[in-house]
PDB file of N, CA and C in Angstrom:
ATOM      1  N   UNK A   1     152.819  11.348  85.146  1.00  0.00           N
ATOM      2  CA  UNK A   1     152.802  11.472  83.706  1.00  0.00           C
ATOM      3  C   UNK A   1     153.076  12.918  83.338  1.00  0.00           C
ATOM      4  N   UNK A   2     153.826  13.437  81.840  1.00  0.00           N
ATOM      5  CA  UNK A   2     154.627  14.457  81.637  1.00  0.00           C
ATOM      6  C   UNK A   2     153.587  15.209  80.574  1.00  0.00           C
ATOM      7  N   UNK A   3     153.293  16.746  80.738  1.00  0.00           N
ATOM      8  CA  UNK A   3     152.725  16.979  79.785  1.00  0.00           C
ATOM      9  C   UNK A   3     153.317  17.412  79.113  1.00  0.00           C
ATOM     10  N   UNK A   4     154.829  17.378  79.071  1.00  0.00           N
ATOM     11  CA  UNK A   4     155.536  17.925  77.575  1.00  0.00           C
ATOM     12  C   UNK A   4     155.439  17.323  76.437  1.00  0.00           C
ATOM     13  N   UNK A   5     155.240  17.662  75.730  1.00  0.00           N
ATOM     14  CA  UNK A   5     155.144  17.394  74.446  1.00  0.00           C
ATOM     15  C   UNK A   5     153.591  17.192  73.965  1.00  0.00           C
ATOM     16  N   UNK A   6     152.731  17.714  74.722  1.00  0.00           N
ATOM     17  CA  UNK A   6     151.407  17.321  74.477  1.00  0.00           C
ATOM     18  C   UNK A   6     150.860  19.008  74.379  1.00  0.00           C
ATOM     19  N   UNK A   7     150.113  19.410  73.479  1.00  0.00           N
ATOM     20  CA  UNK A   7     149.450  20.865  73.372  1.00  0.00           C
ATOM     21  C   UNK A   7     148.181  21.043  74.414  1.00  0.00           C
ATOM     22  N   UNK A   8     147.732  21.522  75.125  1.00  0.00           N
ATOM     23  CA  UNK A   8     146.626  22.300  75.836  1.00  0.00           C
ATOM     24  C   UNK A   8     146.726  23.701  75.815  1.00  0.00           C
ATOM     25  N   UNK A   9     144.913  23.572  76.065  1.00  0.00           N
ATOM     26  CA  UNK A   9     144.253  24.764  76.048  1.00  0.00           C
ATOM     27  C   UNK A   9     144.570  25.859  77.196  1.00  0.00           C
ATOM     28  N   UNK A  10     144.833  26.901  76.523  1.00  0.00           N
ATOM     29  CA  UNK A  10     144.714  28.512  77.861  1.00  0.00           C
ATOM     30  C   UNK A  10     143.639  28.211  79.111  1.00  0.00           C
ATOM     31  N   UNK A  11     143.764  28.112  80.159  1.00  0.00           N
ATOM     32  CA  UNK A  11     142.620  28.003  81.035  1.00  0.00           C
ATOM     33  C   UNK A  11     142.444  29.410  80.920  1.00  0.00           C
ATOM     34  N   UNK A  12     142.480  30.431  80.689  1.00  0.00           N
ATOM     35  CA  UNK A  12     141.798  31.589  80.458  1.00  0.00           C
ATOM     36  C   UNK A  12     140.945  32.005  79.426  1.00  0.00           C
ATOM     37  N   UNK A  13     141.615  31.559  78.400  1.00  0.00           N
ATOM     38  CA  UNK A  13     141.169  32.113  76.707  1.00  0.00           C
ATOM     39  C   UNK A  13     140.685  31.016  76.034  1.00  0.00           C
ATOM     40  N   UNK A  14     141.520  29.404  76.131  1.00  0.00           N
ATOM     41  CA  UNK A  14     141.199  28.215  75.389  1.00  0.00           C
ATOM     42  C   UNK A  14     141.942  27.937  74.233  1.00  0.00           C
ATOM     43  N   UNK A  15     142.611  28.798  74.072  1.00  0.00           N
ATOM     44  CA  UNK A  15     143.225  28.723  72.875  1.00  0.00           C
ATOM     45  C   UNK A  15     144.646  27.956  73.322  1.00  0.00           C
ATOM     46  N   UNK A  16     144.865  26.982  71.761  1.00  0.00           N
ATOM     47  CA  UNK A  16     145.940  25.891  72.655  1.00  0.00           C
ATOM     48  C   UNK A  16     147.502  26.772  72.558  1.00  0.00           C
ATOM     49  N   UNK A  17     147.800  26.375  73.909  1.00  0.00           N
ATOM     50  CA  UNK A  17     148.982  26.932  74.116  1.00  0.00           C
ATOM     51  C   UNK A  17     150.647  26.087  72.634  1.00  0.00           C
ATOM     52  N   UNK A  18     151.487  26.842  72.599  1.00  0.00           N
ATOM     53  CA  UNK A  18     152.269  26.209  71.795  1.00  0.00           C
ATOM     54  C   UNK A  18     153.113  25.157  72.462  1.00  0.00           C
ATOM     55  N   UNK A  19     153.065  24.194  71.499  1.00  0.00           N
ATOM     56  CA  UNK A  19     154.435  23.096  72.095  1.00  0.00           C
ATOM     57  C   UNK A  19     155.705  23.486  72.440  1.00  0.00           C
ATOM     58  N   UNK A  20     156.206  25.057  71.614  1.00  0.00           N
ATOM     59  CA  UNK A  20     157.190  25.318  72.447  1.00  0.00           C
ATOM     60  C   UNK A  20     157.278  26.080  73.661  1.00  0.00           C
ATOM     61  N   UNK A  21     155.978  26.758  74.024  1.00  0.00           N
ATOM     62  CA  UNK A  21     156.287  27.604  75.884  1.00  0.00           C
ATOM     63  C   UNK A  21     155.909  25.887  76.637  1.00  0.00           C
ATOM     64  N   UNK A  22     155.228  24.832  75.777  1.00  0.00           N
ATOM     65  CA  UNK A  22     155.097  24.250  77.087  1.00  0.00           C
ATOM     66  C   UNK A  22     156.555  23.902  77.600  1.00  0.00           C
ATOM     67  N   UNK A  23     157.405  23.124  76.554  1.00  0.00           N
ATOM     68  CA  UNK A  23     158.818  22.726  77.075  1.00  0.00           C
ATOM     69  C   UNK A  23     159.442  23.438  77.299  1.00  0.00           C
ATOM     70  N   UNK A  24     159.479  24.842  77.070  1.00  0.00           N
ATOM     71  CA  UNK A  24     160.241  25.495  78.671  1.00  0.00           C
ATOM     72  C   UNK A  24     159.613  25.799  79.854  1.00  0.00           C
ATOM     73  N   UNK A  25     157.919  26.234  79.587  1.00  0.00           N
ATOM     74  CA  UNK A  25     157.712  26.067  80.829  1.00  0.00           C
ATOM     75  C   UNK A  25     156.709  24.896  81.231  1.00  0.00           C
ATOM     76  N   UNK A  26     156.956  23.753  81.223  1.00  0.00           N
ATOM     77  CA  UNK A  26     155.977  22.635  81.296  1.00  0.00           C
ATOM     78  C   UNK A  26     155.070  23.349  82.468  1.00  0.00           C
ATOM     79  N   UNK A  27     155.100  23.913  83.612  1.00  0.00           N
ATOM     80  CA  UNK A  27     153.768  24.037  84.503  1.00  0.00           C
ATOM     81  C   UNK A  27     152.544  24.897  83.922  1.00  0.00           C
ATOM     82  N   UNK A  28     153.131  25.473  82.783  1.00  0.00           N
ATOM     83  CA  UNK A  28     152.538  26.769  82.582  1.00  0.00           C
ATOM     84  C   UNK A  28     151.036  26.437  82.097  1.00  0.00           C
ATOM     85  N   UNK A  29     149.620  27.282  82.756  1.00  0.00           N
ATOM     86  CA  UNK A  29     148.895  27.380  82.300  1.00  0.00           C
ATOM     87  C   UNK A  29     147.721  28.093  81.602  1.00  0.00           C
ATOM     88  N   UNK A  30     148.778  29.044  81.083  1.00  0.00           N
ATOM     89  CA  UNK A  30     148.406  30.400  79.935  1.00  0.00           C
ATOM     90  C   UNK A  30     149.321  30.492  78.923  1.00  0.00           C
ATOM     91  N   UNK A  31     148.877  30.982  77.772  1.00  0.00           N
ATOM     92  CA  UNK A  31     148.856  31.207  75.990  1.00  0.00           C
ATOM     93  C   UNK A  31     149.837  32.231  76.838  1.00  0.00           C
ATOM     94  N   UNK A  32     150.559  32.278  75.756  1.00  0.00           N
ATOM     95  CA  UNK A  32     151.765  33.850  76.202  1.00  0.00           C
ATOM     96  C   UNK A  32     150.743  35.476  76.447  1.00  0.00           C
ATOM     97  N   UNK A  33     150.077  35.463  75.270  1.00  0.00           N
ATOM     98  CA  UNK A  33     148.698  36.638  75.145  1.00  0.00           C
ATOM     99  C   UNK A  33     148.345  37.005  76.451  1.00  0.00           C
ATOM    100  N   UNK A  34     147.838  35.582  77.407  1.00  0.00           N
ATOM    101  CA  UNK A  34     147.425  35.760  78.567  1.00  0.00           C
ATOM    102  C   UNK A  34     148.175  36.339  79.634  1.00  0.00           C
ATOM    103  N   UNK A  35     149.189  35.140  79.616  1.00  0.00           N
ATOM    104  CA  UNK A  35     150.244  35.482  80.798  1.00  0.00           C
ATOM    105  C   UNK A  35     150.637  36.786  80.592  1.00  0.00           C
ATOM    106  N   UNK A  36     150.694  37.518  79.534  1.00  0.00           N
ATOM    107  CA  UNK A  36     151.535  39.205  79.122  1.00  0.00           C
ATOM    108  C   UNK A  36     150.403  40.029  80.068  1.00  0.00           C
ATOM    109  N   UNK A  37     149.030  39.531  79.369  1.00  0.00           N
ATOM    110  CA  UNK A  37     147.828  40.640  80.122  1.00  0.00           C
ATOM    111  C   UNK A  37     147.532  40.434  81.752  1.00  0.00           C
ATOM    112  N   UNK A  38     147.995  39.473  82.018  1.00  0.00           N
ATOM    113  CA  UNK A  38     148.089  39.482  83.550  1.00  0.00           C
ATOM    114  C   UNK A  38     149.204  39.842  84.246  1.00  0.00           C
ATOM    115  N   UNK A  39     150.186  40.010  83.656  1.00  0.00           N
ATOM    116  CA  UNK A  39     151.177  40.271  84.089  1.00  0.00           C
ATOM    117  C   UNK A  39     151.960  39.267  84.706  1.00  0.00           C
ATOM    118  N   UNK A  40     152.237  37.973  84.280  1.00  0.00           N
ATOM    119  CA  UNK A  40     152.468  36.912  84.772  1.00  0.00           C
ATOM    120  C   UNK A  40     151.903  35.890  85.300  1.00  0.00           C
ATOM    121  N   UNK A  41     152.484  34.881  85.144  1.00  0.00           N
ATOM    122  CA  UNK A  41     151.468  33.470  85.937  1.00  0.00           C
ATOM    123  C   UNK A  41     151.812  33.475  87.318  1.00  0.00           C
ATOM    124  N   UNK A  42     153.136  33.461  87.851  1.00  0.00           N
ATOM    125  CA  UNK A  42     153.705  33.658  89.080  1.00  0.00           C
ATOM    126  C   UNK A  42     154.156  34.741  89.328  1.00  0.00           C
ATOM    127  N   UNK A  43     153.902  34.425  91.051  1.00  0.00           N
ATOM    128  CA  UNK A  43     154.572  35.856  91.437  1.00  0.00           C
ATOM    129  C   UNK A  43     155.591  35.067  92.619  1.00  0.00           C
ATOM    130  N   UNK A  44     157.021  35.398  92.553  1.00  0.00           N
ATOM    131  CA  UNK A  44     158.301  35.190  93.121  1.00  0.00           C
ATOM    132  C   UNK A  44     158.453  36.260  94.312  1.00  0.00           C
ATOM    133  N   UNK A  45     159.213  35.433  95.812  1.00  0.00           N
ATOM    134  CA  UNK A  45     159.676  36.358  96.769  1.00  0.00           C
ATOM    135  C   UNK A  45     160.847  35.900  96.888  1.00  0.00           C
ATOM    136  N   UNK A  46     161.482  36.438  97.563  1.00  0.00           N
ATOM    137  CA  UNK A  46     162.819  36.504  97.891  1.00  0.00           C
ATOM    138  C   UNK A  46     163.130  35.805  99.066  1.00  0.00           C
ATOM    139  N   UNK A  47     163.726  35.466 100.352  1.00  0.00           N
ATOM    140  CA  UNK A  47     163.467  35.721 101.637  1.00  0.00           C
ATOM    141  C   UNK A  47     165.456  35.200 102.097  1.00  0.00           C
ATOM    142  N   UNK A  48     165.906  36.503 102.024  1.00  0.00           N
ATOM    143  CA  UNK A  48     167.628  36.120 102.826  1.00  0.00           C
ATOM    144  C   UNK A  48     167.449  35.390 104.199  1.00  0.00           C
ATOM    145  N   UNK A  49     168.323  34.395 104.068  1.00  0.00           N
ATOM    146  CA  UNK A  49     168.826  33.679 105.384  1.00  0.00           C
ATOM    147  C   UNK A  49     169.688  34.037 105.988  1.00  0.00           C
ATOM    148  N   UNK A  50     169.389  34.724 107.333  1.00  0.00           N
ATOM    149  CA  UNK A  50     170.758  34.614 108.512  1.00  0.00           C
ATOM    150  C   UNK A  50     171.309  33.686 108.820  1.00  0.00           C
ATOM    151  N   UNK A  51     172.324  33.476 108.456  1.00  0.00           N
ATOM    152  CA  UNK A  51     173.271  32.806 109.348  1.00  0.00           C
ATOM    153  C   UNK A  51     174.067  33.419 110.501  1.00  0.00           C
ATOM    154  N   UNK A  52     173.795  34.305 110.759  1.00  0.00           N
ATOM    155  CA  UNK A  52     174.642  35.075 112.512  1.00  0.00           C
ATOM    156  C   UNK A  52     174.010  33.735 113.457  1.00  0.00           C
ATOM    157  N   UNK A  53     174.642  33.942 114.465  1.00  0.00           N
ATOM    158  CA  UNK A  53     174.526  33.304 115.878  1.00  0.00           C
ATOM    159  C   UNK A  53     173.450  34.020 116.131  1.00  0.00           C
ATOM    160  N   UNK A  54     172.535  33.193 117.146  1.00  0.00           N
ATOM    161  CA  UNK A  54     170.970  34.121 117.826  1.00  0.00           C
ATOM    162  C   UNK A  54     171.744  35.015 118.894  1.00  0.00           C
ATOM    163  N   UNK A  55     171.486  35.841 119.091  1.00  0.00           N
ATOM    164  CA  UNK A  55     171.373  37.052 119.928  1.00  0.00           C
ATOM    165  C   UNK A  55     172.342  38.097 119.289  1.00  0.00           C
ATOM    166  N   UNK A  56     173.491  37.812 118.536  1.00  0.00           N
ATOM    167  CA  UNK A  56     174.068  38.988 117.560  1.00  0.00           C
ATOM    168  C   UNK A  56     173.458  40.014 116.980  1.00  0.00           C
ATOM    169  N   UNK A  57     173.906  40.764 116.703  1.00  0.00           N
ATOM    170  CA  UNK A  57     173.468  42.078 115.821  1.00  0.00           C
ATOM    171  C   UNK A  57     173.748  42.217 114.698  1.00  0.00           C
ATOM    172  N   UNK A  58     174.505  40.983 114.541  1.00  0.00           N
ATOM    173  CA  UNK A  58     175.390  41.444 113.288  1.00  0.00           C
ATOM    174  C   UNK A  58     174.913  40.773 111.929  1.00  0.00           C
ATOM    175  N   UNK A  59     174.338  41.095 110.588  1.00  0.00           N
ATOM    176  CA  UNK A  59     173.823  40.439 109.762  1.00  0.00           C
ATOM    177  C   UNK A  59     174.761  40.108 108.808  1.00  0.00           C
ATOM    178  N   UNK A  60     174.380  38.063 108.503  1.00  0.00           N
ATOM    179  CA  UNK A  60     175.237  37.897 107.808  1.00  0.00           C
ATOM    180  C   UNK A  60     174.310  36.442 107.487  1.00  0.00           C
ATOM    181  N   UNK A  61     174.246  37.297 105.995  1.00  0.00           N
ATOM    182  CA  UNK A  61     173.142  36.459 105.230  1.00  0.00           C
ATOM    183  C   UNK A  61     174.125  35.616 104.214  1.00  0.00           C
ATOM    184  N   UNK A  62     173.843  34.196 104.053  1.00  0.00           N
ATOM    185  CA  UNK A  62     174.691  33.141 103.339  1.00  0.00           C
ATOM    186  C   UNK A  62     174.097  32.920 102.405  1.00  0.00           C
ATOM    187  N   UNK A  63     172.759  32.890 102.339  1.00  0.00           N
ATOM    188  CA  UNK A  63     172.019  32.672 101.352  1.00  0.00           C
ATOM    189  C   UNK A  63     170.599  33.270 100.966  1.00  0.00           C
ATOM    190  N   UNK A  64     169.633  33.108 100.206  1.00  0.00           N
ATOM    191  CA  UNK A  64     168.650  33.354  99.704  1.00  0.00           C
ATOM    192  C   UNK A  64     167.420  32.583  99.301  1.00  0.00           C
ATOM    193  N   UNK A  65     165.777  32.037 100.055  1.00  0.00           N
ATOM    194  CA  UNK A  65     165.296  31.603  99.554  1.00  0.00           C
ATOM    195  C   UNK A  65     163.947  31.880  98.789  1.00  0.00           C
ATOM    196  N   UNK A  66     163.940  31.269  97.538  1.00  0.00           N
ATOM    197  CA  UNK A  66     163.126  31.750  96.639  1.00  0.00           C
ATOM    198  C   UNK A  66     161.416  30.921  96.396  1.00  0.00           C
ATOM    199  N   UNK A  67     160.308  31.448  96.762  1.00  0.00           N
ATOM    200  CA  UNK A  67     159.340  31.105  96.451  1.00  0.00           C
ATOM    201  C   UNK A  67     158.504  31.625  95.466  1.00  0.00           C
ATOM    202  N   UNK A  68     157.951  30.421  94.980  1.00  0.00           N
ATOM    203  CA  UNK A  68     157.283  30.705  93.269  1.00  0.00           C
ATOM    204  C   UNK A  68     155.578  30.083  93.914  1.00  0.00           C
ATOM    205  N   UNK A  69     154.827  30.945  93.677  1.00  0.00           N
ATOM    206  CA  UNK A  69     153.391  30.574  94.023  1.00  0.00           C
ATOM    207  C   UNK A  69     152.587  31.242  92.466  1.00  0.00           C
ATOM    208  N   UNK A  70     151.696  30.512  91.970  1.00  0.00           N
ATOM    209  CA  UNK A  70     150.768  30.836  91.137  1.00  0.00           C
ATOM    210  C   UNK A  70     149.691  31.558  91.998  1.00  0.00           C
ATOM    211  N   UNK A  71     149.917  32.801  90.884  1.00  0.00           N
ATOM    212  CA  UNK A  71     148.725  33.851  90.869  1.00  0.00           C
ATOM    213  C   UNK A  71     147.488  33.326  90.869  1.00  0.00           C
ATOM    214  N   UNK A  72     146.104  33.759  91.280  1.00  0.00           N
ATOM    215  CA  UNK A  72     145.017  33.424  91.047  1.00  0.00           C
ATOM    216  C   UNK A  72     144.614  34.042  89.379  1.00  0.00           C
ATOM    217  N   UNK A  73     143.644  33.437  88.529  1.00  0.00           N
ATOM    218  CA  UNK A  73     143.307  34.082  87.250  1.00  0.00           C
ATOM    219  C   UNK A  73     142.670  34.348  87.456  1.00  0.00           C
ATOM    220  N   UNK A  74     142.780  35.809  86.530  1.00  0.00           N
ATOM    221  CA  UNK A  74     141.562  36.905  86.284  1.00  0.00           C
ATOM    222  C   UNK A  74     140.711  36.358  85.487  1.00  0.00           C
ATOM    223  N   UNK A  75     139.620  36.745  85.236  1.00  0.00           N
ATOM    224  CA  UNK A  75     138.445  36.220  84.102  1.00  0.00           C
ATOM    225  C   UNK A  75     138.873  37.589  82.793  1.00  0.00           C
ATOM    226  N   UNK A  76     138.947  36.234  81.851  1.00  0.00           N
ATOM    227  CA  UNK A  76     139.141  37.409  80.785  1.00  0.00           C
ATOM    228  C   UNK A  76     137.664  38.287  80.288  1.00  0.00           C
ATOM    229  N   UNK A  77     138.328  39.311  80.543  1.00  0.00           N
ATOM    230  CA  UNK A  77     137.021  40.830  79.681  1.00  0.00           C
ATOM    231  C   UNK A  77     136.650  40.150  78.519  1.00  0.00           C
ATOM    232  N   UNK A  78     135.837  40.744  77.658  1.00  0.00           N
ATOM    233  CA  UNK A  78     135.365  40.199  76.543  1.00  0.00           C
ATOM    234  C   UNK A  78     135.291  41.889  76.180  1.00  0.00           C
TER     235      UNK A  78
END
């Protein structure tokens, strides 16, 4: 089941997030306010793929893969 189009609360603050960050970011679970003061919900790596033959020296990356992991939340200050 889809939570787009349905409003929830900041798991940080409580305050309901808007119907429009959810439909672009449907996973999201912080008010923009929040996500700004944390500095993001996710944090992204990079990781290039070799494609050389094993024992070469020679680097020759074809591609790039990208991982998206959610941050742990801070407790908001008061």
């Amino acid at each position: 089941m889809s939570d787009v189009g349905k409003s929830r609360p900041c798991q940080r603050c409580g305050v309901l997030i808007p119907l429009e960050r959810i439909e672009v970011l449907p996973d999201t679970r912080l008010c923009a306010g929040c996500s700004k003061a944390v500095g993001g919900e996710f944090e992204l790596s990079m990781t290039p793929e070799n494609l050389a033959k094993n024992g070469s020296l020679k680097k020759n990356y074809g591609s790039f893969e990208f991982k998206k992991t959610r941050k742990p939340l801070p407790p908001k200050r008061r």
